[in-house]
PDB file of N, CA and C in Angstrom:
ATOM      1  N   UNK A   1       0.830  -1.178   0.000  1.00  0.00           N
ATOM      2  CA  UNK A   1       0.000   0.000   0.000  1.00  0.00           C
ATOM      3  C   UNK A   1       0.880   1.249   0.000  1.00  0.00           C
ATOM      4  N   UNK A   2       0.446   2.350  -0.353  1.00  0.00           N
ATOM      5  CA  UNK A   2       1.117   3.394  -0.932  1.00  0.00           C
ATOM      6  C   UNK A   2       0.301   4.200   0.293  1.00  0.00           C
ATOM      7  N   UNK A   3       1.179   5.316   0.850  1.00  0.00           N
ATOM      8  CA  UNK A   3       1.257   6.079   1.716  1.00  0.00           C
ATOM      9  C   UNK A   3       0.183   6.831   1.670  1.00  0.00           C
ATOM     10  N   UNK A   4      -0.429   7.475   0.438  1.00  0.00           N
ATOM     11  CA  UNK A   4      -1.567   7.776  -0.021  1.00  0.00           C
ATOM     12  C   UNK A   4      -2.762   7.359   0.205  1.00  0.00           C
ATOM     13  N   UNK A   5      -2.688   5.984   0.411  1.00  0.00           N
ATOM     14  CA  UNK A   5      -3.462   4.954   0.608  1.00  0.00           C
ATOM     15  C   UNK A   5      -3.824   4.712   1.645  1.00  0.00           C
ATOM     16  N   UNK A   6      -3.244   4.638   2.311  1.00  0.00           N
ATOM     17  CA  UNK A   6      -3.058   4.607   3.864  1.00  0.00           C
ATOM     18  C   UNK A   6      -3.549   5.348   4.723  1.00  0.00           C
ATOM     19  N   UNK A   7      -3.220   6.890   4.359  1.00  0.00           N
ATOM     20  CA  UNK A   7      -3.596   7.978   5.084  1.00  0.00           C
ATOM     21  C   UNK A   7      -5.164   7.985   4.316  1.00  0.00           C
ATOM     22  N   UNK A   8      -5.903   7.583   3.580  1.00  0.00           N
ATOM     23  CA  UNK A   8      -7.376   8.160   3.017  1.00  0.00           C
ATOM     24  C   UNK A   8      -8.250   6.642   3.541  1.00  0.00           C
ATOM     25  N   UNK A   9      -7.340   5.751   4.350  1.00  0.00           N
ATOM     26  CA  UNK A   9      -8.217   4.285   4.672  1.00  0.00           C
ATOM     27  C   UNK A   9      -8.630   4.424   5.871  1.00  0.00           C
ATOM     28  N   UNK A  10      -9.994   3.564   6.123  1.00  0.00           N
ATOM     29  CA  UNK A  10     -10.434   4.262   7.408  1.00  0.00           C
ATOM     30  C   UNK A  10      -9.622   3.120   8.674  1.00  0.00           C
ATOM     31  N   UNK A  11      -9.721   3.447   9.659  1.00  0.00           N
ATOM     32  CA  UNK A  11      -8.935   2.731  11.069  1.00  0.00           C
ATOM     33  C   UNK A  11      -9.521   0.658  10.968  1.00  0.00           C
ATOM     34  N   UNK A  12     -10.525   0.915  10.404  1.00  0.00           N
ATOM     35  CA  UNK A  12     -11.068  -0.717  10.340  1.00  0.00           C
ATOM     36  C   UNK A  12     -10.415  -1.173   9.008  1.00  0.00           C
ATOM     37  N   UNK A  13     -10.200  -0.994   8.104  1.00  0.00           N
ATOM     38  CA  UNK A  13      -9.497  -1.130   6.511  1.00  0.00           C
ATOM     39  C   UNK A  13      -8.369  -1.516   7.089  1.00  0.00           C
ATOM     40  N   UNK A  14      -7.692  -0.259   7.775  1.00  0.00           N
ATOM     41  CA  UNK A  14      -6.096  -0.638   7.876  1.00  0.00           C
ATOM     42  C   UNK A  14      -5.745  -1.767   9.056  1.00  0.00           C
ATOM     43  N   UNK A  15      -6.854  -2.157  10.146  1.00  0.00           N
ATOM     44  CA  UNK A  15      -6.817  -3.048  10.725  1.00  0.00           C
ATOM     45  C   UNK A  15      -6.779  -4.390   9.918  1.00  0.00           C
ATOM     46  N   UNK A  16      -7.510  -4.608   9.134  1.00  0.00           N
ATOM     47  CA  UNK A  16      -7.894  -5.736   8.665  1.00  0.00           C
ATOM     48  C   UNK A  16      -6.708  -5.821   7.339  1.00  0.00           C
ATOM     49  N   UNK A  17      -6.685  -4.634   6.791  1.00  0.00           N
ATOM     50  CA  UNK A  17      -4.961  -4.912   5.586  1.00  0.00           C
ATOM     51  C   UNK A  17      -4.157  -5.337   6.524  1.00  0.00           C
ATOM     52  N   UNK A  18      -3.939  -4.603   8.447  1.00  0.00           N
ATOM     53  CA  UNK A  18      -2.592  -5.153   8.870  1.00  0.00           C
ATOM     54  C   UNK A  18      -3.025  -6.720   9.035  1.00  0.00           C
ATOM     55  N   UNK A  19      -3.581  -7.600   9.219  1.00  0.00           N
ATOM     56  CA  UNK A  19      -3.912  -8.654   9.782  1.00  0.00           C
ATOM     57  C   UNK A  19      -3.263  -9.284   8.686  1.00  0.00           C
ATOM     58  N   UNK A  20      -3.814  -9.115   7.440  1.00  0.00           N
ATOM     59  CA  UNK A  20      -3.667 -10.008   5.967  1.00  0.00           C
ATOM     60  C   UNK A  20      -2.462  -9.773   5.884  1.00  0.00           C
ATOM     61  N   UNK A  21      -1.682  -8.408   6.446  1.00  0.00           N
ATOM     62  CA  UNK A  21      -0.316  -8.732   5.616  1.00  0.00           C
ATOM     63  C   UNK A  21       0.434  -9.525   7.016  1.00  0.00           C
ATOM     64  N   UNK A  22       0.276  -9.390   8.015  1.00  0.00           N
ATOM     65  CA  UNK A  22       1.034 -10.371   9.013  1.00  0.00           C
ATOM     66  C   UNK A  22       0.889 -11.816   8.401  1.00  0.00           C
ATOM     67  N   UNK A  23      -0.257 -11.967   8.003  1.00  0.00           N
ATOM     68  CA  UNK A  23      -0.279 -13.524   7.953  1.00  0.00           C
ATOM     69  C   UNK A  23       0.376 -14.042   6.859  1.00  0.00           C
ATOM     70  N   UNK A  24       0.162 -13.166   5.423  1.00  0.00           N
ATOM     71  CA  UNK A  24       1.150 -13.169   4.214  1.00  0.00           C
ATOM     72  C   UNK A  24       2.579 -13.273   4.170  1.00  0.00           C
ATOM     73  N   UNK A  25       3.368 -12.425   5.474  1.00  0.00           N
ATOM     74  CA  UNK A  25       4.649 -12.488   5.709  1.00  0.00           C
ATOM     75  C   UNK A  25       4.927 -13.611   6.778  1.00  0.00           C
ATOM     76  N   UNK A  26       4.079 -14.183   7.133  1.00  0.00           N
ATOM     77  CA  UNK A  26       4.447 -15.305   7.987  1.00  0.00           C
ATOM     78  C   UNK A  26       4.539 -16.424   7.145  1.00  0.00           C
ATOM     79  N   UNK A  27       3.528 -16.543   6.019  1.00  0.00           N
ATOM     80  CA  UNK A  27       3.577 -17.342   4.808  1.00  0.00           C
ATOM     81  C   UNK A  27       4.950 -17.222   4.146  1.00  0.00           C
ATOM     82  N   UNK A  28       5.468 -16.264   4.049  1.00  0.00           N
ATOM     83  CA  UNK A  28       6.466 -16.033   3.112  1.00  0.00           C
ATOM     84  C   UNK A  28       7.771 -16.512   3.607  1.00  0.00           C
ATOM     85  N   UNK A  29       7.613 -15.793   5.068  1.00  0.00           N
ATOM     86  CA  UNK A  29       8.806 -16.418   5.740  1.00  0.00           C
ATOM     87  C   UNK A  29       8.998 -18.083   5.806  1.00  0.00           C
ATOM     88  N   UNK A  30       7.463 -18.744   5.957  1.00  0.00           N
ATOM     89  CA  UNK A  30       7.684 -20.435   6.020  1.00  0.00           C
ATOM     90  C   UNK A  30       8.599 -20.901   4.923  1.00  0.00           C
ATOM     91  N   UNK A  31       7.697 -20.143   3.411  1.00  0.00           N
ATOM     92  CA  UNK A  31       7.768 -21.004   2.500  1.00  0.00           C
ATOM     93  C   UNK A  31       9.437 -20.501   2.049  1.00  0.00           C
ATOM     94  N   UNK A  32      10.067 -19.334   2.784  1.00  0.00           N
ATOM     95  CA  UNK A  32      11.436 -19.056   2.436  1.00  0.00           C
ATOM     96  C   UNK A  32      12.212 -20.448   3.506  1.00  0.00           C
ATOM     97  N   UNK A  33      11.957 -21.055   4.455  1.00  0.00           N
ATOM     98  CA  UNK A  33      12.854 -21.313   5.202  1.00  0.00           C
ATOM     99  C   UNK A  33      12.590 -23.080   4.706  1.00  0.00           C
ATOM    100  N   UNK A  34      11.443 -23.246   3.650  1.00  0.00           N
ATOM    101  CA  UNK A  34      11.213 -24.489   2.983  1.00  0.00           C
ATOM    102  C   UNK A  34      12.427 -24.258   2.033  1.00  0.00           C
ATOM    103  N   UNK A  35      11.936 -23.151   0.769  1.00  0.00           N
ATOM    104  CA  UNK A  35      12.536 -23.679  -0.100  1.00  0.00           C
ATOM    105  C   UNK A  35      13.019 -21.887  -0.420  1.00  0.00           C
ATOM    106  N   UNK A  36      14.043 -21.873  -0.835  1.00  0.00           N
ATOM    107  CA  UNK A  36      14.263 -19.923  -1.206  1.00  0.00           C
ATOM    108  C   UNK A  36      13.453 -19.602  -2.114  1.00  0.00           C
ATOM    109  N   UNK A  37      12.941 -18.384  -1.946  1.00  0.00           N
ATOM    110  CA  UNK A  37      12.024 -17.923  -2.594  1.00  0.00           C
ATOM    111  C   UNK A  37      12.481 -17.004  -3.880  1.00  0.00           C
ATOM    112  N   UNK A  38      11.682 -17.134  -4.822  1.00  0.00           N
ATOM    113  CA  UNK A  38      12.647 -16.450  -6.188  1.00  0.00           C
ATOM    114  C   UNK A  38      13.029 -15.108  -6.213  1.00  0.00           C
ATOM    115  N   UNK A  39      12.022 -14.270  -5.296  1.00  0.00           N
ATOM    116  CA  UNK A  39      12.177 -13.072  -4.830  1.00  0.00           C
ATOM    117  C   UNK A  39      12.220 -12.846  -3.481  1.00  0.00           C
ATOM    118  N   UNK A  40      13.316 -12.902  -2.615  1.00  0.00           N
ATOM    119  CA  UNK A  40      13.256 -12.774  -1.533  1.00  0.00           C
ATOM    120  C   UNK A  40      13.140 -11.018  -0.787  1.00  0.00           C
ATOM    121  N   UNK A  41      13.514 -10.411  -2.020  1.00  0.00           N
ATOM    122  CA  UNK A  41      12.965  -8.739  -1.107  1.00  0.00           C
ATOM    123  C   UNK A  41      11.714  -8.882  -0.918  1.00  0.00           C
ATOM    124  N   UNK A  42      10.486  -9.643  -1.304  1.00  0.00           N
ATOM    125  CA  UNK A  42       8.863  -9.454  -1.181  1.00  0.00           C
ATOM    126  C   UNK A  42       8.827  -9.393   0.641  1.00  0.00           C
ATOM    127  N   UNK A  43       9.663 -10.175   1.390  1.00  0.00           N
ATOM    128  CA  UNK A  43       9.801  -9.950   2.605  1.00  0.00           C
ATOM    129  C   UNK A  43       9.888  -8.487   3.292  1.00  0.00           C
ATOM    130  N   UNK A  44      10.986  -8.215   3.068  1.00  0.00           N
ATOM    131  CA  UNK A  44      11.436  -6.857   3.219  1.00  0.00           C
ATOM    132  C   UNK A  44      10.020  -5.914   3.075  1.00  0.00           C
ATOM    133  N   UNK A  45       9.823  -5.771   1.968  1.00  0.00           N
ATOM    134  CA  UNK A  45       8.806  -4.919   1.283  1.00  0.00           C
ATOM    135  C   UNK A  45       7.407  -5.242   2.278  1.00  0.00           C
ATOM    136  N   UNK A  46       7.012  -6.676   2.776  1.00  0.00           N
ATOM    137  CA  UNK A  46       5.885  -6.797   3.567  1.00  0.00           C
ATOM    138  C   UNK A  46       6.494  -6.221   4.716  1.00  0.00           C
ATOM    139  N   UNK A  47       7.228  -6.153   5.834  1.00  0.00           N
ATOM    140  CA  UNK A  47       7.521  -5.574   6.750  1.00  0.00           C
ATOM    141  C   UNK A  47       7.570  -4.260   6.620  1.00  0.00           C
ATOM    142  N   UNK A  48       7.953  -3.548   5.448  1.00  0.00           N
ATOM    143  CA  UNK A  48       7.880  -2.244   5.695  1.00  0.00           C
ATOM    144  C   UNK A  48       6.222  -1.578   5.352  1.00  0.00           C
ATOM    145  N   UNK A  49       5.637  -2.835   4.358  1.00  0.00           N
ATOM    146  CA  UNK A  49       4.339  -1.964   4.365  1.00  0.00           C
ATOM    147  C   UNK A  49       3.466  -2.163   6.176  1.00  0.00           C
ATOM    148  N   UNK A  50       4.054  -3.400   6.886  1.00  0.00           N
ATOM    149  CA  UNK A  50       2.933  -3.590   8.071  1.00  0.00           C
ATOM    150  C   UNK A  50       3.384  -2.783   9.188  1.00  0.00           C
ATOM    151  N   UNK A  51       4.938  -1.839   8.839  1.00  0.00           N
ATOM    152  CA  UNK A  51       5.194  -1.178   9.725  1.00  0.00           C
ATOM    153  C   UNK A  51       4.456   0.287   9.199  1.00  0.00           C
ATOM    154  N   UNK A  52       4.348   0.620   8.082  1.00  0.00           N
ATOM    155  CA  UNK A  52       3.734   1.874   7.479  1.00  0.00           C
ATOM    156  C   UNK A  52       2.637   2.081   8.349  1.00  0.00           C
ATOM    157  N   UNK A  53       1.466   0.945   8.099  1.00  0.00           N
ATOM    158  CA  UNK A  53       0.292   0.778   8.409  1.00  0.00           C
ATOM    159  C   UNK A  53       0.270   0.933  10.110  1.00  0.00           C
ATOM    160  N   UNK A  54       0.965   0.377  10.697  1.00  0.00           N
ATOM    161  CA  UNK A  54       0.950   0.044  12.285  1.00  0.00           C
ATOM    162  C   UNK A  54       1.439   1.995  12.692  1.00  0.00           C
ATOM    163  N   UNK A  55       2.433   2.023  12.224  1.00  0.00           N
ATOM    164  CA  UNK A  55       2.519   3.348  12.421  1.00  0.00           C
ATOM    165  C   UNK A  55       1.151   4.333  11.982  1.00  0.00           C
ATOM    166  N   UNK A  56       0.431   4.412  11.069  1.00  0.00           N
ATOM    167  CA  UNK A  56      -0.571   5.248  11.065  1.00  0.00           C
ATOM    168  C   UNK A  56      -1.979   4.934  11.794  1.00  0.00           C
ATOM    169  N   UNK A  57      -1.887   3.485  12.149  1.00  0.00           N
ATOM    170  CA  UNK A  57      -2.828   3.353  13.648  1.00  0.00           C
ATOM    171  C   UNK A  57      -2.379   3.800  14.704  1.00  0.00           C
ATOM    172  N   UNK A  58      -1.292   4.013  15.043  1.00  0.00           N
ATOM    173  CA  UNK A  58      -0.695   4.261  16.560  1.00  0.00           C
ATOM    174  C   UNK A  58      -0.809   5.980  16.161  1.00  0.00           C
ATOM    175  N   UNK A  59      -0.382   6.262  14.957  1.00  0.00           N
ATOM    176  CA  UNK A  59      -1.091   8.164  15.055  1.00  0.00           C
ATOM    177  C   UNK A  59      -2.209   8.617  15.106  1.00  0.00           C
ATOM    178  N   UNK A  60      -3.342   7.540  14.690  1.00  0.00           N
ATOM    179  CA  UNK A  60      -4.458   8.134  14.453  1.00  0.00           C
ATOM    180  C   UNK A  60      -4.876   7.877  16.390  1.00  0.00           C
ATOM    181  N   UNK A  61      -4.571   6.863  16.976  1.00  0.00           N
ATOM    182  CA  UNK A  61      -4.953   6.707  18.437  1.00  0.00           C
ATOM    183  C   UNK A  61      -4.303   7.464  19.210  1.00  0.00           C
ATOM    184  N   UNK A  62      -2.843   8.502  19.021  1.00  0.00           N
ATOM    185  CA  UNK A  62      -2.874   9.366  20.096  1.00  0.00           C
ATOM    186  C   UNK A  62      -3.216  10.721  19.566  1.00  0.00           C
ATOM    187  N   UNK A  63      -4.013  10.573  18.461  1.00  0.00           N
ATOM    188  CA  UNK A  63      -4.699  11.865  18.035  1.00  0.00           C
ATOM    189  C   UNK A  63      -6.120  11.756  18.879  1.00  0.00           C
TER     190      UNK A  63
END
């Protein structure tokens, strides 16, 4: 998700995108420690979008 995106989604959206992408990067991580994955930055890239997201819940709650 694009930063744009993020900031115009409402607090239940970005709850439920963070959920899907935890579980996606937990997927990713299995199936990396099965077999290497052909693209292993997709990792990287999920952690930084579930930190994007986690960060704009924790602003919108001490707003």
């Amino acid at each position: 998700m694009k930063q744009s995106e993020i900031n115009e989604a409402s607090t239940a959206q970005l709850q439920d995108s963070l959920a899907e992408l935890k579980k996606s990067l937990t997927d990713l991580k299995i199936a990396h420690a099965i077999s290497p994955l052909e693209n292993p930055i997709q990792i990287r890239g999920q952690r930084k979008a579930i930190a994007r997201i986690a960060t704009e819940l924790t602003k919108r709650e001490v707003q």
